[in-house]
N, C-alpha and C. Protein backbone atom coordinates (compact mmCIF):
# COMPACT_ATOMS: atom_id res chain seq x y z
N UNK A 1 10.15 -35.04 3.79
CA UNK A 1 10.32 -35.93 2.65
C UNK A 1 10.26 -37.36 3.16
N UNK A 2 9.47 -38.29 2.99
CA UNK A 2 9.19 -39.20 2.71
C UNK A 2 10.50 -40.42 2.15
N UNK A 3 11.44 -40.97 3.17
CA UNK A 3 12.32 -41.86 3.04
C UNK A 3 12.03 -42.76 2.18
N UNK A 4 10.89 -43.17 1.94
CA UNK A 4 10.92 -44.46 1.42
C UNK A 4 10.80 -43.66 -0.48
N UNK A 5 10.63 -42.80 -0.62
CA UNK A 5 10.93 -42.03 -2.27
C UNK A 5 11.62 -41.32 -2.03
N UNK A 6 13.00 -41.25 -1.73
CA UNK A 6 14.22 -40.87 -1.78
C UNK A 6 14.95 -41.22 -2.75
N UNK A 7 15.11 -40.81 -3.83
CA UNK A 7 16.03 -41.14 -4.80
C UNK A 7 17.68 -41.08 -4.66
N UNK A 8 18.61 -41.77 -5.45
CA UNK A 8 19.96 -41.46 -5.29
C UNK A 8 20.44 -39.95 -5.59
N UNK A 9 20.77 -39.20 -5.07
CA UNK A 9 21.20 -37.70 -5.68
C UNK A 9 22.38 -37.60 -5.52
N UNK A 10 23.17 -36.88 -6.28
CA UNK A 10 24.68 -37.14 -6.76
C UNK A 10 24.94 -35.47 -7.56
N UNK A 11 25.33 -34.59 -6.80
CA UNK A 11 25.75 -33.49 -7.46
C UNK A 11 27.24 -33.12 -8.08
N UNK A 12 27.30 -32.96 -9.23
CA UNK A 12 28.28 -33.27 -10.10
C UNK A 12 29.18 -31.99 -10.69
N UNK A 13 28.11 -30.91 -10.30
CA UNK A 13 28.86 -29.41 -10.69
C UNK A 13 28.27 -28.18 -10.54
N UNK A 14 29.01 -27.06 -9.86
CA UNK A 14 27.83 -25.96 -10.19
C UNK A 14 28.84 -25.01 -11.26
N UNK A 15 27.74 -24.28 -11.71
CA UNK A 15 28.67 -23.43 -13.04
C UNK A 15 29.01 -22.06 -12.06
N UNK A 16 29.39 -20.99 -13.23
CA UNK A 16 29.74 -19.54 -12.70
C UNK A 16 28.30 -19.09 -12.40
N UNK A 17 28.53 -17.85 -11.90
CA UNK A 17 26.81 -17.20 -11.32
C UNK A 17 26.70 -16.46 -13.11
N UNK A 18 26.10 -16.26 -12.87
CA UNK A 18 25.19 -15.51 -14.72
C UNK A 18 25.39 -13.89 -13.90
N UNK A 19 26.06 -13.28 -14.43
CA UNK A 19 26.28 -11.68 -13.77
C UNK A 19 24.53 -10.90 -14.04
N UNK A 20 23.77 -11.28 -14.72
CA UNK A 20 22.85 -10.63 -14.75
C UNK A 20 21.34 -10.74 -14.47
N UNK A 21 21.72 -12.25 -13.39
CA UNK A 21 20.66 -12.31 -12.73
C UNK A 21 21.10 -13.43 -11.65
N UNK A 22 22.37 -13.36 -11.39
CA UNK A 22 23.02 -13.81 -10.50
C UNK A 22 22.53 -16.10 -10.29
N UNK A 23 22.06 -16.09 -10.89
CA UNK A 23 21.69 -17.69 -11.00
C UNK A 23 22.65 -18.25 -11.70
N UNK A 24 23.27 -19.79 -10.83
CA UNK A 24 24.08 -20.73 -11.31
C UNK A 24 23.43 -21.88 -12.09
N UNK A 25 24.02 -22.91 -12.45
CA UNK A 25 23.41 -23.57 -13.29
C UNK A 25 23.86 -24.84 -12.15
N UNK A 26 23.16 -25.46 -11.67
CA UNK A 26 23.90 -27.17 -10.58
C UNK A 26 23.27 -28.07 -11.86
N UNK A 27 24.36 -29.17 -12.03
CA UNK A 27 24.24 -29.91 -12.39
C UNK A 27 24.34 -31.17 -11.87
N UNK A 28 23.88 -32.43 -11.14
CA UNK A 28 23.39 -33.19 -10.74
C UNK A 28 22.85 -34.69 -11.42
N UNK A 29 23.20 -35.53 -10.52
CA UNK A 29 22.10 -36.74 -11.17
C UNK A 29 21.48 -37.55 -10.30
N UNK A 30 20.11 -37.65 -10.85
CA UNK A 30 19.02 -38.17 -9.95
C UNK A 30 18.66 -39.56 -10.33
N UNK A 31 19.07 -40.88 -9.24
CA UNK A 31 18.45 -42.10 -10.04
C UNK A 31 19.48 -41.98 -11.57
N UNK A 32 20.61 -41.76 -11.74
CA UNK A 32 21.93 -41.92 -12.76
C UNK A 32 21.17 -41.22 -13.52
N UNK A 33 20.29 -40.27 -14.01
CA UNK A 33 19.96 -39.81 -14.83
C UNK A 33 20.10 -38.16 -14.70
N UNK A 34 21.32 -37.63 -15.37
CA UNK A 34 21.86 -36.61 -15.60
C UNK A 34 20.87 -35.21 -15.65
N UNK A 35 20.85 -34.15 -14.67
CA UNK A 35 19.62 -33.36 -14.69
C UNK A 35 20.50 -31.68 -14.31
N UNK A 36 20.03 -30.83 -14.70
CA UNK A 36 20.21 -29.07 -14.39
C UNK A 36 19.20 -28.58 -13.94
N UNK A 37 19.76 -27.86 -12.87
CA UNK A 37 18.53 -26.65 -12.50
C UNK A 37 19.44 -25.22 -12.41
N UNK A 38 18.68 -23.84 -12.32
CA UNK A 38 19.17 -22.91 -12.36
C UNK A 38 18.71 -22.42 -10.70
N UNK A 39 19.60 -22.28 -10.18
CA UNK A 39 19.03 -21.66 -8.57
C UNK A 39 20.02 -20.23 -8.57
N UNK A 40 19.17 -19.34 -7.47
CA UNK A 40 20.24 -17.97 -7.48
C UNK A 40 20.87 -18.43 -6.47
N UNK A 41 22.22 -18.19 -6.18
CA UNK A 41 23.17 -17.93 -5.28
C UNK A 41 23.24 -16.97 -4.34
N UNK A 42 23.51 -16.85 -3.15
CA UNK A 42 23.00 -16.31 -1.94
C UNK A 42 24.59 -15.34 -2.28
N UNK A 43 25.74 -16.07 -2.84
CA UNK A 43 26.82 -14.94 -2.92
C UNK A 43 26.58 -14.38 -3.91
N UNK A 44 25.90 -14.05 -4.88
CA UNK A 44 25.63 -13.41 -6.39
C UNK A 44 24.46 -12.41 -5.51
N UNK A 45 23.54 -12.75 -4.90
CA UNK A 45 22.87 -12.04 -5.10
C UNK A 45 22.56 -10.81 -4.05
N UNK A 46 24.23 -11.08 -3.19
CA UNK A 46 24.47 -9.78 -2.38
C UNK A 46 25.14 -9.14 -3.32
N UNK A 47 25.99 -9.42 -3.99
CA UNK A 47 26.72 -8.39 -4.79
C UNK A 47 25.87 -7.87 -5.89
N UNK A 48 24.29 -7.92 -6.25
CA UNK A 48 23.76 -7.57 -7.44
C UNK A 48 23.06 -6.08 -6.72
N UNK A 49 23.09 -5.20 -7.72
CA UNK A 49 21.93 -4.03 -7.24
C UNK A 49 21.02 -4.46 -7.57
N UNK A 50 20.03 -3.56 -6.81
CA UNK A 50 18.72 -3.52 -6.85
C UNK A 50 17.83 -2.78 -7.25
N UNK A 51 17.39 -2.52 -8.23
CA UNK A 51 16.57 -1.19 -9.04
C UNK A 51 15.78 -0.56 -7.81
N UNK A 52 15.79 0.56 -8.57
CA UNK A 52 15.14 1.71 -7.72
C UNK A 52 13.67 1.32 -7.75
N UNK A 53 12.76 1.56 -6.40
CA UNK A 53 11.14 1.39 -6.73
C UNK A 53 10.27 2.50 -6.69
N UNK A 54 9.52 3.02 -7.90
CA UNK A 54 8.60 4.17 -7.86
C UNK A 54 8.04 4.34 -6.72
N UNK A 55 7.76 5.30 -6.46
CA UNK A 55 6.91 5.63 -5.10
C UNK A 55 5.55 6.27 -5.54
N UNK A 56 4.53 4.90 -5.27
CA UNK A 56 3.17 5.47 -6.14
C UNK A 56 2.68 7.02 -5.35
N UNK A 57 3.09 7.30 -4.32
CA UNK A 57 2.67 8.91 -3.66
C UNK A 57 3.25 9.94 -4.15
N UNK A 58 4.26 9.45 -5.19
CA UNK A 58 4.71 11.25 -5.50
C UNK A 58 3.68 10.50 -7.52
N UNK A 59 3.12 11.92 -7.38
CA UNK A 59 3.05 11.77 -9.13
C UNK A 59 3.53 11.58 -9.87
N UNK A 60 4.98 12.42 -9.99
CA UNK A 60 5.96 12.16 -10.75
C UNK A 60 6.45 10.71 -10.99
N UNK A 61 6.92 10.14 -10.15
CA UNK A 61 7.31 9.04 -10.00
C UNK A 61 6.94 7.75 -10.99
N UNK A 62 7.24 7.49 -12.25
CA UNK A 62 6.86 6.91 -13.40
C UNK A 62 6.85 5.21 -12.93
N UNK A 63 6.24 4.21 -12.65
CA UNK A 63 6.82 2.93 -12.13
C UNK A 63 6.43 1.72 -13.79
N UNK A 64 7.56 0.91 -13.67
CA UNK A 64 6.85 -0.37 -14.56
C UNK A 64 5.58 -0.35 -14.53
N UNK A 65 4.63 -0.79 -15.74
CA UNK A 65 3.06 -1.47 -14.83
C UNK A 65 3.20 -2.89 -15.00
N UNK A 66 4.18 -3.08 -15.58
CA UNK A 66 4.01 -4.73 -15.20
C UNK A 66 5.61 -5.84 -15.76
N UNK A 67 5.72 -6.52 -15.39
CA UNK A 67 7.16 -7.10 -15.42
C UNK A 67 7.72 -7.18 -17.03
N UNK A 68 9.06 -6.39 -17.20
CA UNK A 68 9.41 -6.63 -18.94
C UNK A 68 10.32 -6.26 -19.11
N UNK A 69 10.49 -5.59 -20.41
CA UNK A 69 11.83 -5.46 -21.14
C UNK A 69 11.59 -4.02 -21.47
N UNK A 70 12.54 -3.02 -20.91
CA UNK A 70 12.73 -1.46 -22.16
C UNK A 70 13.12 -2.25 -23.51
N UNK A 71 12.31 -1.42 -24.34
CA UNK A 71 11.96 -1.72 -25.88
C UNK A 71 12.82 -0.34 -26.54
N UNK A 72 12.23 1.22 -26.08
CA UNK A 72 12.69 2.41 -26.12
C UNK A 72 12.50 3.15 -25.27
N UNK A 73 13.19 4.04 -24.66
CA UNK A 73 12.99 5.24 -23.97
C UNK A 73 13.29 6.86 -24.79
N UNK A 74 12.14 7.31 -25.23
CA UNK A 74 11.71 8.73 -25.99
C UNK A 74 12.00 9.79 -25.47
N UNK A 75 12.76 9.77 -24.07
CA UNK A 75 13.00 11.15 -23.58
C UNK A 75 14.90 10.87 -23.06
N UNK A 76 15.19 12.70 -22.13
CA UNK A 76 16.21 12.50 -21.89
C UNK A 76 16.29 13.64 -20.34
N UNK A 77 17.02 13.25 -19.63
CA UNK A 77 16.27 14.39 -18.71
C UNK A 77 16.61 15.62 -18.95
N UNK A 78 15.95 16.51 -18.79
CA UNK A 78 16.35 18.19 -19.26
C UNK A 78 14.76 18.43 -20.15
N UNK A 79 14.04 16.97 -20.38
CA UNK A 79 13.05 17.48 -21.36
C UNK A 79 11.98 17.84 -21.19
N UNK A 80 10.98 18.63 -21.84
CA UNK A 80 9.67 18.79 -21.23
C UNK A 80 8.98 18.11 -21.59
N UNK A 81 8.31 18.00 -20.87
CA UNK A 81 7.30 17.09 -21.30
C UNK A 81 5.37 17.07 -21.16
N UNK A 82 4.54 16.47 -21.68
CA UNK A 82 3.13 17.04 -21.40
C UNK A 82 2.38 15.96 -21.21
N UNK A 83 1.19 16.04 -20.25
CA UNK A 83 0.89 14.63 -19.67
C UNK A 83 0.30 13.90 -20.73
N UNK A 84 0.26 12.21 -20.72
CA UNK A 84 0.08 11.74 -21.65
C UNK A 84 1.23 11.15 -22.89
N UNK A 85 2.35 12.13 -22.88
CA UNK A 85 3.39 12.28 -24.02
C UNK A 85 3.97 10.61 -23.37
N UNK A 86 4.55 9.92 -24.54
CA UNK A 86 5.04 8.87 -24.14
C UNK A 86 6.70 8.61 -23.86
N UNK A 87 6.95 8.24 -22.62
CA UNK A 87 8.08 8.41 -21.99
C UNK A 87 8.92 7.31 -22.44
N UNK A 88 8.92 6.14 -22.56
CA UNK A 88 9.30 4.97 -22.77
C UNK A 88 8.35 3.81 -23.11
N UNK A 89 8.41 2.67 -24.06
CA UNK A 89 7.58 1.57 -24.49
C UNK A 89 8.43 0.23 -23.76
N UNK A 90 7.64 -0.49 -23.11
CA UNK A 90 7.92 -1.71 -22.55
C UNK A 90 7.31 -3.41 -23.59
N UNK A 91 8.05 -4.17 -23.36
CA UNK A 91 7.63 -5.37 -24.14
C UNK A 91 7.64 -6.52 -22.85
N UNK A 92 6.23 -7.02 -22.53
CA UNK A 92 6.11 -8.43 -22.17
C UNK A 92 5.34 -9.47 -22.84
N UNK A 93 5.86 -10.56 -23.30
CA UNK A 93 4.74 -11.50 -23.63
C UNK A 93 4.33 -11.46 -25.49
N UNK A 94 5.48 -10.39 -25.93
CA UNK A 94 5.54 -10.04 -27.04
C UNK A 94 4.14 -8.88 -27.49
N UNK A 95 3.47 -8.28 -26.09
CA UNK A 95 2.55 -7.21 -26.26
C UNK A 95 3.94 -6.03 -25.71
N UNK A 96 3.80 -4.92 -26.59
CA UNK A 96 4.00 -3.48 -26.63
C UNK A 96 3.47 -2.84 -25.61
N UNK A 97 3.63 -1.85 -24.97
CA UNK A 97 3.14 -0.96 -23.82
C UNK A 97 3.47 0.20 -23.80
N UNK A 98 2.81 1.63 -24.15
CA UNK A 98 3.39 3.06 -24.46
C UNK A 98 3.39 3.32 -22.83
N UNK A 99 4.88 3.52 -21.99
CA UNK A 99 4.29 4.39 -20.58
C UNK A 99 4.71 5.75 -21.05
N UNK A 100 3.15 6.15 -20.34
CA UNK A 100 3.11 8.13 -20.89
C UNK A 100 3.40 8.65 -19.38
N UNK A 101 3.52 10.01 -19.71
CA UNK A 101 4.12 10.74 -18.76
C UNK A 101 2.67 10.90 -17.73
N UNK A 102 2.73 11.41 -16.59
CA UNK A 102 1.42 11.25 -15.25
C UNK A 102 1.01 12.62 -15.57
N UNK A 103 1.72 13.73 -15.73
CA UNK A 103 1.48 15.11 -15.48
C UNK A 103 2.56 15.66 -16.27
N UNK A 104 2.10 16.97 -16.81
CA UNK A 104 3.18 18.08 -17.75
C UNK A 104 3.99 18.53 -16.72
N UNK A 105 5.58 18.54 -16.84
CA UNK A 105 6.55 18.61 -16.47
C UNK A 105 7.87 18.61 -17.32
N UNK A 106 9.21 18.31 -16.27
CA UNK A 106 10.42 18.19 -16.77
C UNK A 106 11.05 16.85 -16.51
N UNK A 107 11.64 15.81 -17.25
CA UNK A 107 11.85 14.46 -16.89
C UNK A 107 13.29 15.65 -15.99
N UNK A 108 13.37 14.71 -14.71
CA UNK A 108 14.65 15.33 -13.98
C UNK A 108 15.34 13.76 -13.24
N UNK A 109 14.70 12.62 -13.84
CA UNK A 109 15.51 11.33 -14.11
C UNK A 109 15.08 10.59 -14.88
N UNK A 110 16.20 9.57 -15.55
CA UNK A 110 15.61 8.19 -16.29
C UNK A 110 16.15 7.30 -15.74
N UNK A 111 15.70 6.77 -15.10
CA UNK A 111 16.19 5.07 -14.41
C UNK A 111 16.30 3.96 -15.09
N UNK A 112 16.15 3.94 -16.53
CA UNK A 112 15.73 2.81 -17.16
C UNK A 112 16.91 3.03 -18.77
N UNK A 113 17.11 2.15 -19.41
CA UNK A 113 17.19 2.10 -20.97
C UNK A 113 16.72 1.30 -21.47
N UNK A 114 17.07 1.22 -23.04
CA UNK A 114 16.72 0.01 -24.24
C UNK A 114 17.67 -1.47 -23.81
N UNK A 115 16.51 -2.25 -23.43
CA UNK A 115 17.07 -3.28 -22.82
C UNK A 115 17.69 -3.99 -21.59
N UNK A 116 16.92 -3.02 -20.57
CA UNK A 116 16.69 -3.37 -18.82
C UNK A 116 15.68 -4.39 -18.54
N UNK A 117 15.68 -5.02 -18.04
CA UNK A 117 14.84 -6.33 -17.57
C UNK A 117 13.62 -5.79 -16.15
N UNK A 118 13.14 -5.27 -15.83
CA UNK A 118 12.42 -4.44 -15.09
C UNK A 118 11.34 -5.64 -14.29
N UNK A 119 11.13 -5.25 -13.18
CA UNK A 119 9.59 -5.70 -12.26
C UNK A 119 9.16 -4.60 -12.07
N UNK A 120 7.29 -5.29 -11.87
CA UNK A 120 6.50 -4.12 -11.76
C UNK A 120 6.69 -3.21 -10.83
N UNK A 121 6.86 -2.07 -11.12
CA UNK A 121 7.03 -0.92 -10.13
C UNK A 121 8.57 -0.32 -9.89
N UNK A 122 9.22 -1.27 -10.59
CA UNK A 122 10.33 -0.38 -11.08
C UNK A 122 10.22 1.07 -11.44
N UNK A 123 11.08 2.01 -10.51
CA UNK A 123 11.43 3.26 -11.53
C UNK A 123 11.80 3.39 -12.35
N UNK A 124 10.48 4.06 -13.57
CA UNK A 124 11.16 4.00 -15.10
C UNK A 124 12.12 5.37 -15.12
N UNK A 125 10.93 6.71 -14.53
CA UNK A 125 11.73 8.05 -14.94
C UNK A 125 10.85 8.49 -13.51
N UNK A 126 11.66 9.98 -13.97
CA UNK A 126 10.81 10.79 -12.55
C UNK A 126 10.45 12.00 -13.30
N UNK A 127 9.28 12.29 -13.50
CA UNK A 127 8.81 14.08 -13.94
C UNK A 127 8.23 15.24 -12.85
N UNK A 128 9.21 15.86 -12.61
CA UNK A 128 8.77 17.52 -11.94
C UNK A 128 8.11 17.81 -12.17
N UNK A 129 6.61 17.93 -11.27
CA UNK A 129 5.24 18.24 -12.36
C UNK A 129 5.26 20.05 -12.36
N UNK A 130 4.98 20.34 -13.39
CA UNK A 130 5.09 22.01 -13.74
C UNK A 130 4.08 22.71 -12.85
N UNK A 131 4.41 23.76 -12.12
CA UNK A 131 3.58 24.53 -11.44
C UNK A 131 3.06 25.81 -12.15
């Protein structure tokens, strides 16, 4: 950084961590002019779990295809299921997304519900493919 554009910085507060994505809020002022940023916290974000990640080598293995929100999940484990059948619908970007099952089987997990915040490749479910 460049001394000679060094502004005055003056940090004035940090808030609680946000339990559900572990980011504080610092509040600060730059040049007297009152400013927030949201940064994660290095103590929040040992104590947060970490979703499970599909393992694209087993079939079964259902993953996000792309970063979002459970909208619904259509199954429960114990169920059968047939490839194609739709397991759960995801929402990013305000587009809909049916994820269908890989292969006819038995869901024998759901990793996910209505209203999980997911990255791609998150484990949604896992299906036992039928022999």
């Amino acid at each position: 950084i460049n001394a000679e554009y060094m502004g005055h910085l003056v940090l004035n507060a940090v808030g609680e961590p946000n339990p559900e994505d572990g980011k504080v809020e610092a509040f600060f002022e730059l040049n007297g002019q009152p400013r927030s940023i949201f940064v994660t916290s290095k103590q929040s974000q040992a104590h947060m779990s970490q979703r499970e990640v599909a393992d694209p080598a087993v079939a079964g293995s259902v993953a996000a295809p792309m970063p979002g929100s459970v909208i619904d999940v259509r199954v429960d484990v114990g169920d059968t299921v047939e490839k194609g059948q739709t397991l759960c619908v995801m929402s990013a970007m305000k587009m809909e997304t049916v994820v269908s099952s890989p292969c006819d089987g038995v869901v024998k997990r759901v990793a996910c519900r209505a209203g999980d915040t997911l990255s791609a490749g998150d484990l949604l479910c896992f299906v036992e493919e039928a022999h």
